[in-house]
Each structure stands twice: as C-alpha cells, then as structure tokens.
Protein backbone atom coordinates (compact mmCIF):
# COMPACT_ATOMS: atom_id res chain seq x y z
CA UNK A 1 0.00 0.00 0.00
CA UNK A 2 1.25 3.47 -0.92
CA UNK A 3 2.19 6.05 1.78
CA UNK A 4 -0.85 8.44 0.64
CA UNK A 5 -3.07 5.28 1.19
CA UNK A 6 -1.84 4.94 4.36
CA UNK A 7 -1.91 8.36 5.86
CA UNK A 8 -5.57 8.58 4.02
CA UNK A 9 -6.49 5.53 6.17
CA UNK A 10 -5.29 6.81 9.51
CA UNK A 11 -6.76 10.42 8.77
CA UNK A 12 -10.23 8.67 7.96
CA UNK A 13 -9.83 6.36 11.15
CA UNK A 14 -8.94 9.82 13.19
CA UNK A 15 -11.87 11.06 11.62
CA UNK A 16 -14.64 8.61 12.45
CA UNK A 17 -13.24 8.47 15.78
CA UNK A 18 -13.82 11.92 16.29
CA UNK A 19 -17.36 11.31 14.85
CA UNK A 20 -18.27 8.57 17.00
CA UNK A 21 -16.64 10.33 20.09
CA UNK A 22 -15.51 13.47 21.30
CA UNK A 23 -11.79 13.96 19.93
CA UNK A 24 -11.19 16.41 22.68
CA UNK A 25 -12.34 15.95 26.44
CA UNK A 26 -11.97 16.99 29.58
CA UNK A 27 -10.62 14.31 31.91
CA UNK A 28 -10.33 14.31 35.84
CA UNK A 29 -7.66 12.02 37.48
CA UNK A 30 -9.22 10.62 41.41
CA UNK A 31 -6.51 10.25 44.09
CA UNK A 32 -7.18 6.72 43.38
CA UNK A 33 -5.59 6.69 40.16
CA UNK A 34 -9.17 6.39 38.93
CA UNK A 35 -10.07 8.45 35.62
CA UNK A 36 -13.58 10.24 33.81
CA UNK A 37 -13.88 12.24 30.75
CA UNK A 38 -16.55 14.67 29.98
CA UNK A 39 -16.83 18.43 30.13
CA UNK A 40 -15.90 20.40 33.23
CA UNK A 41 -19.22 22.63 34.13
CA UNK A 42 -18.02 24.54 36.84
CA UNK A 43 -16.49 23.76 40.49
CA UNK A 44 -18.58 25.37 43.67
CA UNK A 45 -18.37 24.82 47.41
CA UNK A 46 -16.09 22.00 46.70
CA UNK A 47 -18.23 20.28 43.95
CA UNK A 48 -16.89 19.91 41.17
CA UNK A 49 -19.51 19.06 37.88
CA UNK A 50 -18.62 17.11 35.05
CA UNK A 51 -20.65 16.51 32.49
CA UNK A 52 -20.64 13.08 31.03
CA UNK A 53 -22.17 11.50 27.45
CA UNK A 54 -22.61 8.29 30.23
CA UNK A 55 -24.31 9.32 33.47
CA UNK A 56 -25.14 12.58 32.63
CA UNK A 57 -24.27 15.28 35.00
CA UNK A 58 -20.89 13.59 37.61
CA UNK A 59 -20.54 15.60 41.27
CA UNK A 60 -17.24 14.82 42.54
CA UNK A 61 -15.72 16.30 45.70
CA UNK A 62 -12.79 18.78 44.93
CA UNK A 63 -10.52 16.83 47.94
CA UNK A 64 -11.34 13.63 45.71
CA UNK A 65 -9.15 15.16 42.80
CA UNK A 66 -5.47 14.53 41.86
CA UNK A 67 -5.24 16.09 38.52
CA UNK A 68 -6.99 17.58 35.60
CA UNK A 69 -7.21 18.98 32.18
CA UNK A 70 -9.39 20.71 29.87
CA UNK A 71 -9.08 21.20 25.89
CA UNK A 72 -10.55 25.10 26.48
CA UNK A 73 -9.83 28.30 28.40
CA UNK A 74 -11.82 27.89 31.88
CA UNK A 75 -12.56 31.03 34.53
CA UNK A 76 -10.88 30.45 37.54
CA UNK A 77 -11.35 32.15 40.58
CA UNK A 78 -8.83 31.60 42.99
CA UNK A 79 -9.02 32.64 46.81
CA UNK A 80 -8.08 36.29 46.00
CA UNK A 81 -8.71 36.90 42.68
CA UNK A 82 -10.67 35.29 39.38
CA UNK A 83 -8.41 34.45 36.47
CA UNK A 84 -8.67 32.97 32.82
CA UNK A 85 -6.22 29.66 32.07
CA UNK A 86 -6.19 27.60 29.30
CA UNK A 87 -5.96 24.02 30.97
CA UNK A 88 -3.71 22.42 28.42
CA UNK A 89 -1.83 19.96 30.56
CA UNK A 90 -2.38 17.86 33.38
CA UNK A 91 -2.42 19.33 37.51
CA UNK A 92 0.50 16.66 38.59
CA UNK A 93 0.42 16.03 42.20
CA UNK A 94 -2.35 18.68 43.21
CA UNK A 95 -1.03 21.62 40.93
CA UNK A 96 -2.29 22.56 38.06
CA UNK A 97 -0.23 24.42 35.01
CA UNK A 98 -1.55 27.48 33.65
CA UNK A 99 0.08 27.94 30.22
CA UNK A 100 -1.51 31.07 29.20
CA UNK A 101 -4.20 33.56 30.39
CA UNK A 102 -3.98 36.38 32.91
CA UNK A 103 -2.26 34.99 35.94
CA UNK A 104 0.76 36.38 37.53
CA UNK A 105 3.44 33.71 36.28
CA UNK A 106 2.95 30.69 34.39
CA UNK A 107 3.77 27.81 36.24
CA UNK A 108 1.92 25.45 38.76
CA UNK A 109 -1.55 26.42 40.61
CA UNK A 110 -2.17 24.75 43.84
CA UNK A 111 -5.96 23.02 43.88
CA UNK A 112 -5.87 24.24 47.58
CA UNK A 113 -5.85 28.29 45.87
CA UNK A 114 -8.68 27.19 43.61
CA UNK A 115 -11.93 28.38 45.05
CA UNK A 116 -14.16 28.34 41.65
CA UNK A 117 -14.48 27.27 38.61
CA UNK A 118 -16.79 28.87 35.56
CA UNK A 119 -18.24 30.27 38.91
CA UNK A 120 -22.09 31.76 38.95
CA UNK A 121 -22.28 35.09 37.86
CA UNK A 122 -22.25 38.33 40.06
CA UNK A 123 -26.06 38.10 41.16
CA UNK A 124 -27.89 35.56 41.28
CA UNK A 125 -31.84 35.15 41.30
CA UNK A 126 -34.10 32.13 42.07
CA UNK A 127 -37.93 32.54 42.48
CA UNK A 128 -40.73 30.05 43.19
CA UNK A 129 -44.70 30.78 41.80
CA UNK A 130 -47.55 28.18 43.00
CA UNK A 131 -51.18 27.95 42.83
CA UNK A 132 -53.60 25.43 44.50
CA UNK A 133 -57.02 25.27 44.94
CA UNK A 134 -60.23 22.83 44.98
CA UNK A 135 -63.77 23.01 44.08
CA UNK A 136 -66.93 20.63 44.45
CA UNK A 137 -70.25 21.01 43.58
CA UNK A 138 -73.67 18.61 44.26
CA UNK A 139 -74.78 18.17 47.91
CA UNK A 140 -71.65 20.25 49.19
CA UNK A 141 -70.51 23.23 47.54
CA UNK A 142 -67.09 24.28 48.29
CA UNK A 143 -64.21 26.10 46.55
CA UNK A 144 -60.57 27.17 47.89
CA UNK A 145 -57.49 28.80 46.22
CA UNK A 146 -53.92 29.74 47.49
CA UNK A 147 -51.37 30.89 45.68
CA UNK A 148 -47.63 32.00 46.86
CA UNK A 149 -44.44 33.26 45.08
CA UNK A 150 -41.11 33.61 46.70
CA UNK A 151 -37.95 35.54 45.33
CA UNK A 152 -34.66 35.61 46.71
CA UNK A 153 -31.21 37.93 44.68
CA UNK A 154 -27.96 36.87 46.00
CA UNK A 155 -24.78 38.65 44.93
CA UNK A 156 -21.79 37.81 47.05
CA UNK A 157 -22.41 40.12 50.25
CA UNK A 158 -26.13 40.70 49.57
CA UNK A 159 -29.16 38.60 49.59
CA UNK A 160 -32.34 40.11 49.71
CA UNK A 161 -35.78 37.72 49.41
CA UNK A 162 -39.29 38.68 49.05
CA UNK A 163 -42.22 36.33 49.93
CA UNK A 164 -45.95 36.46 49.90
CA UNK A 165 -48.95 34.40 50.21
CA UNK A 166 -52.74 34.27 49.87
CA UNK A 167 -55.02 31.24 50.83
CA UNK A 168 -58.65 31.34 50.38
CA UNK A 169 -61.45 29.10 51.28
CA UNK A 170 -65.37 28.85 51.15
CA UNK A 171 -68.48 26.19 51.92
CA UNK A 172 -71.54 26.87 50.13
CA UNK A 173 -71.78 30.64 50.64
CA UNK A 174 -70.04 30.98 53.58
CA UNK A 175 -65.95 31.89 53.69
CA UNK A 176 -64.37 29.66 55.95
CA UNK A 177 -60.33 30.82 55.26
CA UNK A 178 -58.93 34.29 54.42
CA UNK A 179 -55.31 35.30 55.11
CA UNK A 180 -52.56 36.64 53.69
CA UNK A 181 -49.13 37.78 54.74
CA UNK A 182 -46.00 39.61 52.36
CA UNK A 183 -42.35 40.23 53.67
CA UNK A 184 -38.96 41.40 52.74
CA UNK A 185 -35.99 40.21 54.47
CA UNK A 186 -32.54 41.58 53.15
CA UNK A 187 -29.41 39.89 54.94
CA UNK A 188 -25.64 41.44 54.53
CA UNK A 189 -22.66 38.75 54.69
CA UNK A 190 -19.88 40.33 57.41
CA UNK A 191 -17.97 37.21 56.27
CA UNK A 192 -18.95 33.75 54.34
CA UNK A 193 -20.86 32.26 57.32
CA UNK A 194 -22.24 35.98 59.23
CA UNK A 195 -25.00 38.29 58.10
CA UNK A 196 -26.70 41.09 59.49
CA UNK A 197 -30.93 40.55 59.08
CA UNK A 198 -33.46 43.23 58.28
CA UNK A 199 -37.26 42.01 58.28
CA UNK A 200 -40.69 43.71 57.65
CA UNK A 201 -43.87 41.43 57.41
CA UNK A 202 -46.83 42.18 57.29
CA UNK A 203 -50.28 39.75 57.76
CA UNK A 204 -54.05 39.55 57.78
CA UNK A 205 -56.25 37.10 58.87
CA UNK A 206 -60.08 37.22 59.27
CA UNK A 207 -60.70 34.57 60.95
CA UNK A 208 -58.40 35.46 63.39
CA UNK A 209 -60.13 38.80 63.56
CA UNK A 210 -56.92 40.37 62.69
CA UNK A 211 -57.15 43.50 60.55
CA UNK A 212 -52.82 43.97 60.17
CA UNK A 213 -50.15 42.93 61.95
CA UNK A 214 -46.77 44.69 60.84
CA UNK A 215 -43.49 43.25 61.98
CA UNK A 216 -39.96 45.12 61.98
CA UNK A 217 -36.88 43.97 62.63
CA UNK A 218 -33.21 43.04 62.75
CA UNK A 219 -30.83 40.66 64.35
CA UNK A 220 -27.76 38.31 62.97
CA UNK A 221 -27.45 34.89 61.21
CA UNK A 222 -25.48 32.76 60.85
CA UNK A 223 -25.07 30.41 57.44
CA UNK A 224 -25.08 26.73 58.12
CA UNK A 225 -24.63 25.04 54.85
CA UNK A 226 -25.11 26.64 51.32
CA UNK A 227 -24.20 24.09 48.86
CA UNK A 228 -26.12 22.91 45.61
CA UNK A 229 -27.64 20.39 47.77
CA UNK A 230 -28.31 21.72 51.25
CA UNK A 231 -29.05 25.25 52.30
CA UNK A 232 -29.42 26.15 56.32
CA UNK A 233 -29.50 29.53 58.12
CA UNK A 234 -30.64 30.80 61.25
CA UNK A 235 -31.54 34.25 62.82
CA UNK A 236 -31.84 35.80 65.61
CA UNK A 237 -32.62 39.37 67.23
CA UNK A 238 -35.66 42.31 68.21
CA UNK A 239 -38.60 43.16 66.36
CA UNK A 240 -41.36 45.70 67.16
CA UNK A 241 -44.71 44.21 66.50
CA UNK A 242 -48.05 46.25 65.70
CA UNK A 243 -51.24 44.39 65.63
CA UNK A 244 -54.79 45.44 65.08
CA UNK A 245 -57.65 43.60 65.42
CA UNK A 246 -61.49 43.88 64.84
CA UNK A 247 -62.94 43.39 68.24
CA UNK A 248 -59.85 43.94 70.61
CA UNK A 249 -57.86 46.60 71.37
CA UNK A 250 -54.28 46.91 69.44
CA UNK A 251 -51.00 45.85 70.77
CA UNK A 252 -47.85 47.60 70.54
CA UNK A 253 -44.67 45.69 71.22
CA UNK A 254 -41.31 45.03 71.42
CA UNK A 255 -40.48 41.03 70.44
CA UNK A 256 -37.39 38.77 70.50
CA UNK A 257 -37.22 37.11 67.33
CA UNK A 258 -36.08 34.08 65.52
CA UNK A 259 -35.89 32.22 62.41
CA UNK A 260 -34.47 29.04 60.59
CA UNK A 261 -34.58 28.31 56.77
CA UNK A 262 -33.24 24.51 55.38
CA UNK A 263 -33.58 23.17 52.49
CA UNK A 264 -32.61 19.59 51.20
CA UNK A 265 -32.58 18.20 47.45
CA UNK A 266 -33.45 14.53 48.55
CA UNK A 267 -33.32 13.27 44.55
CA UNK A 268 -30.86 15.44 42.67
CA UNK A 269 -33.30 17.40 40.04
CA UNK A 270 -36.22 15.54 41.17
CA UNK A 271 -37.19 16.05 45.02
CA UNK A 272 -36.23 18.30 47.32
CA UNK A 273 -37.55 19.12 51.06
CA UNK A 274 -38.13 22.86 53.01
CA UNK A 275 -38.61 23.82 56.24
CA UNK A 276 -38.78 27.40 57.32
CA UNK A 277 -40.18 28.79 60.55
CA UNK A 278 -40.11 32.09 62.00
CA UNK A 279 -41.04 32.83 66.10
CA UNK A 280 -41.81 35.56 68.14
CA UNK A 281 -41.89 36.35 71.82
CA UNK A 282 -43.78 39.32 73.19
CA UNK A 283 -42.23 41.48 75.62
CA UNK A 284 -45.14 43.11 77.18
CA UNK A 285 -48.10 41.69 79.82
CA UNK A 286 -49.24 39.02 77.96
CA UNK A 287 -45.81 37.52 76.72
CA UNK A 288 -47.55 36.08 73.48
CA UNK A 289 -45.67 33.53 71.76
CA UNK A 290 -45.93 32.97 68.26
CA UNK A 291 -44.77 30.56 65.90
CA UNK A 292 -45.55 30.09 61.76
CA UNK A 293 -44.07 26.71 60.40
CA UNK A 294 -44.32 25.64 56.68
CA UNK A 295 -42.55 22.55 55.32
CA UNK A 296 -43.07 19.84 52.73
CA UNK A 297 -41.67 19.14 49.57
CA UNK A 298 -41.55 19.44 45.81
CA UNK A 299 -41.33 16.99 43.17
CA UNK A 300 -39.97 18.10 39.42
CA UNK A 301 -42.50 17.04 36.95
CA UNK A 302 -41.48 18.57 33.74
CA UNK A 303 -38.52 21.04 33.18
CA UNK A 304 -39.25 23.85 36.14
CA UNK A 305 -42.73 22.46 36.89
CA UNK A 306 -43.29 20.70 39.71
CA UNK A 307 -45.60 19.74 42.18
CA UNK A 308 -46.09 20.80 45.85
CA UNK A 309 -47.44 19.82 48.92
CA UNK A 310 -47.15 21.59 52.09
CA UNK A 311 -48.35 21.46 55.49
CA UNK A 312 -48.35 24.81 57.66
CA UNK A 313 -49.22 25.49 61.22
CA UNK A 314 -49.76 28.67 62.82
CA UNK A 315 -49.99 29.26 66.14
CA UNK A 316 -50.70 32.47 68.66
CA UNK A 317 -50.34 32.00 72.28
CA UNK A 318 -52.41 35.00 72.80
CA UNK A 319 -55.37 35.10 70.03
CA UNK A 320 -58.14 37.48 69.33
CA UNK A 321 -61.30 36.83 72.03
CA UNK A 322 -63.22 33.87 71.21
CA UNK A 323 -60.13 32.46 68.61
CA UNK A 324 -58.56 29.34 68.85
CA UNK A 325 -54.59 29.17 69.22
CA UNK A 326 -53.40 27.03 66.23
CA UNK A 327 -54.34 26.64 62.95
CA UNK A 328 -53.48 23.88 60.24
CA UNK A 329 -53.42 23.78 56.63
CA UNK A 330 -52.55 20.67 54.04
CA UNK A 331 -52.29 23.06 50.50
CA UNK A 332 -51.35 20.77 47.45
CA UNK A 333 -50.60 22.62 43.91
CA UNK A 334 -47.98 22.96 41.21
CA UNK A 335 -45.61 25.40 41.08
CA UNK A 336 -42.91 27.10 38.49
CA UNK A 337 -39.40 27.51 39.43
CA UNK A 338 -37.39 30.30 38.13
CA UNK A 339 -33.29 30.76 38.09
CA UNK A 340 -30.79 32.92 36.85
C-alpha cells in the first residue's frame, strides 16, 4: 500500500473516531488513580460538575481530585482573585499548570488556591410561583385557592428575598379561610458564614379577627450550609410588633425574634424538602408567643414544573377573644421555578 493510502487511512480512522466520540475531552484524574472524561461545568463549594455522554451530569468532591485537564480556556477564581487559564496539561500532584491567560506567572496552581471554577455570575436570582385550589359542587358546595411566590437575589455580600402568600377558602356561601401575609428580608454577609438581618412582614387574617399585623426587625445569622444540595440559616434578634384587630384593642410591642430556613434536594433534580419557621416572643403583659411553620416538599415534573405539597401550622399564644390558638393547613398545587 502506498504512503498516501496509508496516511488517508489513519486520517479517515482519526476522523470517524472523532465522529463517534468526542476527539477532545476533559478528563479528571481521582486520588485513586481512577479516571472520567466529559466536560468540566463549573467547580462550587467544593463540587466539582462534570458533564458526562454516560451518566449525565458527575458531582465529585474537589478533595477527591489529583489532577486535571481541559481542551478550552476555563474562569478560575482563585481565593483572592478570578483568572482565565487555558488548561492544556495535566495538575500533577495537586497543581495545576496554567500555560496562558492572565495569571501572575505561568507555572503550577495549587488546587488548595482554587476556590471556583466557571463560577455563577455576580447576582444571582431564584424565584418560586404556586397555585392550589379545589372546588366541588352537588350536595356540598365548596371552593378554595392559594397561591404563593417567593424571590430571593444573591450577589456575594447581599441577599435580599421577598415572599408572599394568599389562601382562600369557602363552603356553600359561607368563607371559611382568608389570610394573607407579604415580607422582605434583606441579609448582609460580614464574612462567608455571618450576616446582618433586616425584616418587615406584614399579615391579615379574618378569621383570626386580625385586621394587620406589621413586623420590623433586625438581628444576625449565621449560614449553616449553602451548597447545591443543602441550604441552612438561622436568625436571631428584636422586632417591634403592631397588631390590630377587629374586636380587641391593638397591641404595641417590642419582640425577640427568631428564624431558621433549610432546604434539602433529597433526589438530585427531582425532590427536594423545606422547612422554614419564623417565632416571636412578646415582651409586654401578655408575653404572646408565636410561631408560623411551613414545610413539605416538591417533586420536578417537567422542566421547572413541579408539584407541591405543604403542610403549615400557625400558632398564637395569645389570640383574638373567642379564637382558637393554632391553625393547620394541608395546601397541594404545582408550582414554576425560576433561576438565573
């Protein structure tokens, strides 16, 4: 066979190869001596995420990693600053070589200086909308709706979410639920784990012959876990309360205040689980103590649809004359999830 034969063979070989399979791949070497191709998506609290034609998207733990490549320029953010390499050749030994781009010297990276990769950008947003609601007709007539929407925008230092919610409820002609409540919480990071908390809320509730109830107030958190799985944080601090109600004379406050927010993906992209609850204690005569709990979970159906089910409680140690202390709601709907 002639030599152009040949090197026509071997370039059409190359060629289907290329067809049938990626010719150029990311790889990631375990400490293990273990290897996995794909496409590096972007490294975060220690995750790294590597796309894979195989098992779709990989998580693998940043300590779990010996070396790398990539066949493209990458954004790295190290520690103290963000940075473009090209990740042409392979991190030996936990460094990585960064042949070209902007940082300070060529030469070897540590993996421990690495805090990012193809991080998020500057500010983030994620927002929730859901709807619920029943009807019957025949010998009972009822009907109820609720629908609630929460926002949150998270830059580095900032975080600011929004939140309200409206639930609605008759039998035959007569309303049996009516409330609503909208706040605004904006927390400031003092470091990665630390915030400072502002709050205003504001709630109605006929049944509980309450007219408005407006809430200020401040405190500190502190930042459990924020990861792409689990999310925890707790506050704590003062509010001044204002309630008015329809037959009972209003209430002017001062409160101490408290709050905890988790939330757990329990089936990556499919299922995840929320609890948030926020509690008051009264500082005046009565020392009213009240406590609003919501929790359940949500199941992906289709893209960013999904369905929800949720149980709140509500409860008022010192309620409106003739009111009962707790109430309970089971609210099922679907829902539209929102991210940016």
């Amino acid at each position: 066979m002639s030599l152009p034969l040949v090197l026509a063979a071997a370039f059409g070989a190359v060629a289907a190869a290329c067809l049938l399979s990626p010719c150029w791949a990311d790889e990631v070497r375990y400490r293990n001596g273990d290897r996995l191709t794909g496409t590096i998506v972007m490294m975060e609290e220690g995750i790294l995420t590597l796309a894979t034609e195989h098992s779709g998207d990989v998580k693998i733990r940043w300590s779990d990693i010996e070396s790398l490549s990539a066949d493209r320029p990458l954004t790295i953010q190290l520690h103290d600053k963000a940075q473009e390499a090209d990740w042409t050749e392979w991190l030996y030994t936990n460094y990585a070589t960064a042949r070209v781009g902007r940082i300070d010297a060529d030469g070897p990276i540590p993996l421990d200086a690495v805090k990012a990769i193809n991080p998020p950008p500057p500010i983030r947003y994620q927002g929730t909308l859901n709807v619920g609601g029943n009807r019957t007709q025949g010998n009972t007539e009822t009907q109820a709706v609720n629908a609630s929407t929460r926002w949150t925008v998270r830059s580095d230092r900032h975080r600011m979410l929004a939140e309200a919610k409206y639930n609605y409820g008759e039998v035959g002609s007569r309303v049996t639920v009516r409330n609503s409540l909208a706040s605004l919480k904006y927390d400031f990071f003092l470091s990665r784990r630390i915030f400072t908390n502002a709050e205003g809320l504001m709630e109605k509730d006929a049944f509980q012959n309450l007219s408005l109830r407006t809430t200020v107030g401040a405190g500190f958190g502190y930042q459990f876990l924020d990861t792409q799985r689990v999310n925890v944080s707790a506050v704590a601090g003062l509010a001044h309360v204002s309630e008015h109600y329809i037959n009972a004379p209003s209430v002017k406050t001062p409160s101490a205040r408290w709050s905890l927010r988790t939330e757990f993906v329990l089936i990556p992209d499919r299922v995840k689980l929320f609890h948030k609850h926020e509690g008051f204690l009264d500082f005046d005569e009565r020392s009213a103590l009240r406590v609003f709990a919501d929790q359940g979970l949500r199941v992906n159906l289709l893209g960013n649809l999904f369905f929800n089910v949720e149980y709140d409680i509500r409860y008022n140690g010192a309620p409106a004359p003739g009111r009962k202390r707790t109430d309970e709601a089971v609210i099922f709907g679907v829902g539209f999830e929102f991210a940016g």
